[in-house]
Protein backbone atom coordinates (compact mmCIF):
# COMPACT_ATOMS: atom_id res chain seq x y z
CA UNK A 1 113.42 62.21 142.09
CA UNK A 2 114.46 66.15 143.23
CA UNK A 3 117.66 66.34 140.90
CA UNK A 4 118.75 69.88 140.85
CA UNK A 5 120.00 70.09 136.78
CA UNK A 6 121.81 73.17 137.59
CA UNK A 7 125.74 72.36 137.68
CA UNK A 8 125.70 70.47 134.22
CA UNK A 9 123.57 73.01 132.79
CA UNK A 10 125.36 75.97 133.93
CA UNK A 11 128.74 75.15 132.39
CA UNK A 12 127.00 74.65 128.95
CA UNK A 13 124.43 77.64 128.99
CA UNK A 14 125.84 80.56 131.55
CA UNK A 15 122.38 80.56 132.97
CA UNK A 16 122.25 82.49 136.10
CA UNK A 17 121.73 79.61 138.63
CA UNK A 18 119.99 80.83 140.82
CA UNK A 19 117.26 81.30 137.55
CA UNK A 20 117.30 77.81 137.17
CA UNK A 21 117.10 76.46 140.26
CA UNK A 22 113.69 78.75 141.39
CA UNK A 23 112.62 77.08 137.86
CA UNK A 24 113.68 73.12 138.69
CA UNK A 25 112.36 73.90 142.45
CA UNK A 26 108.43 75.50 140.28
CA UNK A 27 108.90 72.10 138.12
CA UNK A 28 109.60 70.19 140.88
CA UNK A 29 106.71 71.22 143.07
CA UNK A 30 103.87 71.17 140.17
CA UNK A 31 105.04 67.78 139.16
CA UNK A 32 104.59 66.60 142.82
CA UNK A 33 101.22 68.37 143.38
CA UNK A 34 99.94 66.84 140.46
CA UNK A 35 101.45 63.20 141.21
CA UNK A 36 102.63 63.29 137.81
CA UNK A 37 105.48 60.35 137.25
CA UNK A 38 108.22 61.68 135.45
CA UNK A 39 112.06 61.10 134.02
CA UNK A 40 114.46 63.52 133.40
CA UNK A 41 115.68 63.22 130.08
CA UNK A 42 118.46 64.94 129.28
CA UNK A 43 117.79 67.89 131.55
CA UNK A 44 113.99 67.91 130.14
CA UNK A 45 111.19 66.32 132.57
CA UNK A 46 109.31 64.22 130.68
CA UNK A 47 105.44 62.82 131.47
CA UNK A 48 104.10 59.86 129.61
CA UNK A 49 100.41 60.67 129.55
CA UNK A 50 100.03 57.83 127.22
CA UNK A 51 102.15 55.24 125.81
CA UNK A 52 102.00 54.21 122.15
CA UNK A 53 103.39 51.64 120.13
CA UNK A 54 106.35 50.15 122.42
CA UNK A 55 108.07 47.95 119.68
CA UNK A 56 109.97 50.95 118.25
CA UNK A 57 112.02 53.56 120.24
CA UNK A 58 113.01 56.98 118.36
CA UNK A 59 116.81 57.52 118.22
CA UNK A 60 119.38 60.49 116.83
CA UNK A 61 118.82 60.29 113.20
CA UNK A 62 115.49 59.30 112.68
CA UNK A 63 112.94 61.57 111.76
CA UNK A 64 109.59 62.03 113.25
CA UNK A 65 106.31 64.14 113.10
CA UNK A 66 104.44 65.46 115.78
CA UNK A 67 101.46 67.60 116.85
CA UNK A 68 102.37 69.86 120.11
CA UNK A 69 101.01 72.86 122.01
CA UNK A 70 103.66 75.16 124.12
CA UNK A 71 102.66 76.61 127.29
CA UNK A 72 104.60 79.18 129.42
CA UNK A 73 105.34 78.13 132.71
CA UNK A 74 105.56 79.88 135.83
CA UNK A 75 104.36 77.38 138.84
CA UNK A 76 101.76 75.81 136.77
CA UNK A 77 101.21 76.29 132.94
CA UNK A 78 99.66 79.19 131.70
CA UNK A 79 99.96 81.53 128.19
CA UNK A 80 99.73 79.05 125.02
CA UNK A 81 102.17 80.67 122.63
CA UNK A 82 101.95 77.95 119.87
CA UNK A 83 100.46 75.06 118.84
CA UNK A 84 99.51 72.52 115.90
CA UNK A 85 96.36 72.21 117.08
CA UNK A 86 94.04 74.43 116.09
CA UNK A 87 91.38 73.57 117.92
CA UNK A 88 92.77 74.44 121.33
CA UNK A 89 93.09 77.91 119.83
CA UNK A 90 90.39 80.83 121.46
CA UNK A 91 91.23 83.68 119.20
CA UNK A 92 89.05 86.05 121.57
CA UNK A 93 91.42 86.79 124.32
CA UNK A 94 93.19 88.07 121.37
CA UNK A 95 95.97 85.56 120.95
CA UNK A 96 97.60 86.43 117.35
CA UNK A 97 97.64 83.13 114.94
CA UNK A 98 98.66 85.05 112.12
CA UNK A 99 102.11 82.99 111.47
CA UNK A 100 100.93 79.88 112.79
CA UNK A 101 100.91 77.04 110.09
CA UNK A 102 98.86 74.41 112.47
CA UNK A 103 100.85 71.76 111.02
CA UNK A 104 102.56 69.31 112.44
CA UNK A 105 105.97 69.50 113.98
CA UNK A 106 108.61 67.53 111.66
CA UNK A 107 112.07 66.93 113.15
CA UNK A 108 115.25 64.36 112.45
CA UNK A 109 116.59 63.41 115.75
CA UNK A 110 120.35 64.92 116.16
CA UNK A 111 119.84 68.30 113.27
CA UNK A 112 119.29 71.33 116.20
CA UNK A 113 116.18 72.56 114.26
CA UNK A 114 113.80 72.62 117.67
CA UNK A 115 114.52 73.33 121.05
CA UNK A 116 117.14 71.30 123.05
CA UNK A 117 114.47 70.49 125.85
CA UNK A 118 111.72 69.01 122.96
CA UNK A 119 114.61 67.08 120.94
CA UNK A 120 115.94 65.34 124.37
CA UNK A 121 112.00 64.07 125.22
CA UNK A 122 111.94 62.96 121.79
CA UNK A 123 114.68 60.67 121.92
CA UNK A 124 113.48 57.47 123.19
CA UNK A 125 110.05 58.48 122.34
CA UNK A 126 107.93 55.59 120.33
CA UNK A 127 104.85 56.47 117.94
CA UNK A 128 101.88 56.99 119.80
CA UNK A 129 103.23 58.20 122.71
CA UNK A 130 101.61 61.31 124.64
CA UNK A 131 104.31 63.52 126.40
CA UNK A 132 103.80 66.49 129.14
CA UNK A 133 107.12 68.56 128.87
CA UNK A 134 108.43 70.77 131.51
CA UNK A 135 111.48 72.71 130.21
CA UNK A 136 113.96 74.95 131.85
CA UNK A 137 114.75 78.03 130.06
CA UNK A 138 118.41 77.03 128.85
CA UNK A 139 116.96 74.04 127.11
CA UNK A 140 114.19 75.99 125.78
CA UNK A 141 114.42 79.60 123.71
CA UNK A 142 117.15 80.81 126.72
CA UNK A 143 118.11 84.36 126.32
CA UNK A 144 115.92 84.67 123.51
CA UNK A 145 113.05 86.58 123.17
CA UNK A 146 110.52 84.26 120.41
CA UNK A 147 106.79 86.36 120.34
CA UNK A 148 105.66 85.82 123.57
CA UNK A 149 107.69 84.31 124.99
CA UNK A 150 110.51 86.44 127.19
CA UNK A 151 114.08 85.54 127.60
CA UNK A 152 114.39 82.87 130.76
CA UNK A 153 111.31 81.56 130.29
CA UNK A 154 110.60 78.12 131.32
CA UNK A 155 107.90 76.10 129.44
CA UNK A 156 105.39 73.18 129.29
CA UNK A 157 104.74 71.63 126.30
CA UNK A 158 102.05 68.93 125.53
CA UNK A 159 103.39 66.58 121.96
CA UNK A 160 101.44 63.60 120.59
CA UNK A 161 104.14 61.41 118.77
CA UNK A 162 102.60 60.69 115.30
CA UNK A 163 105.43 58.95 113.55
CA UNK A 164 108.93 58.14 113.07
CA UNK A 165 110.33 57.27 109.62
């Protein structure tokens, strides 16, 4: 399923393209090495690692909580720069926790309060699901630059869906 994102996202984000594609074509070729099945939600690519409760689907306006560790991504994941879990944390390479609340992530489908790339996996998601997130820059932090993580920056992100309400 190669499907370069990169004319719909360009008009939206002014994203250099040629940015975007190198990140799609990283994506692309790590998802395929891995043999990792995957939909494209919304311009995010989206893993099921595991599925959960299949009798309720997640759509704009409900609200859900959920436990998640961000990667940076390069051609294969590297650099956690948050996370709810704080047992995946090692402290001795020096990583700074100092702000991190290890809580879980709480979100209402459809309000803009997390990334564009994590809100499209979400919707559709169902409690209990595990999700492996690959995320080009413009639907991540973009032009930003949020602790360590530099503008353009694509990312991976790893969310266990632990309810919607």
């Amino acid at each position: 399923m190669a499907l370069s994102l990169c004319g719909a996202m360009l008009s939206s984000c002014g994203q250099d393209d040629e940015l975007l594609m190198q990140q799609e074509e990283k994506i692309l070729a790590y998802l395929d090495k891995q043999s990792l099945d995957y939909t494209i939600e919304g311009g995010t690519y989206k893993v099921v690692l595991t599925e959960g409760d299949q009798s309720k689907r997640a759509e704009k306006g409900d609200s859900l909580s959920f436990n998640y560790a961000g990667f940076l991504f390069d051609s294969a994941p590297k650099g956690l720069f948050t996370t709810s879990w704080e047992g995946l944390v090692d402290t001795s390479g020096g990583l700074n926790t100092e702000y991190w609340s290890f809580e879980p992530g709480r979100v209402r489908l459809g309000d803009g309060t997390i990334i564009k790339g994590i809100e499209n996996a979400l919707n559709n998601c169902c409690e209990g699901d595990s999700l492996q997130l690959f995320i080009t820059s413009p639907l991540g932090y973009g032009e930003e630059e949020v602790g360590a993580v530099s503008k353009n920056s694509a990312l991976m992100f790893l969310v266990k869906v632990e309810s919607i309400y």
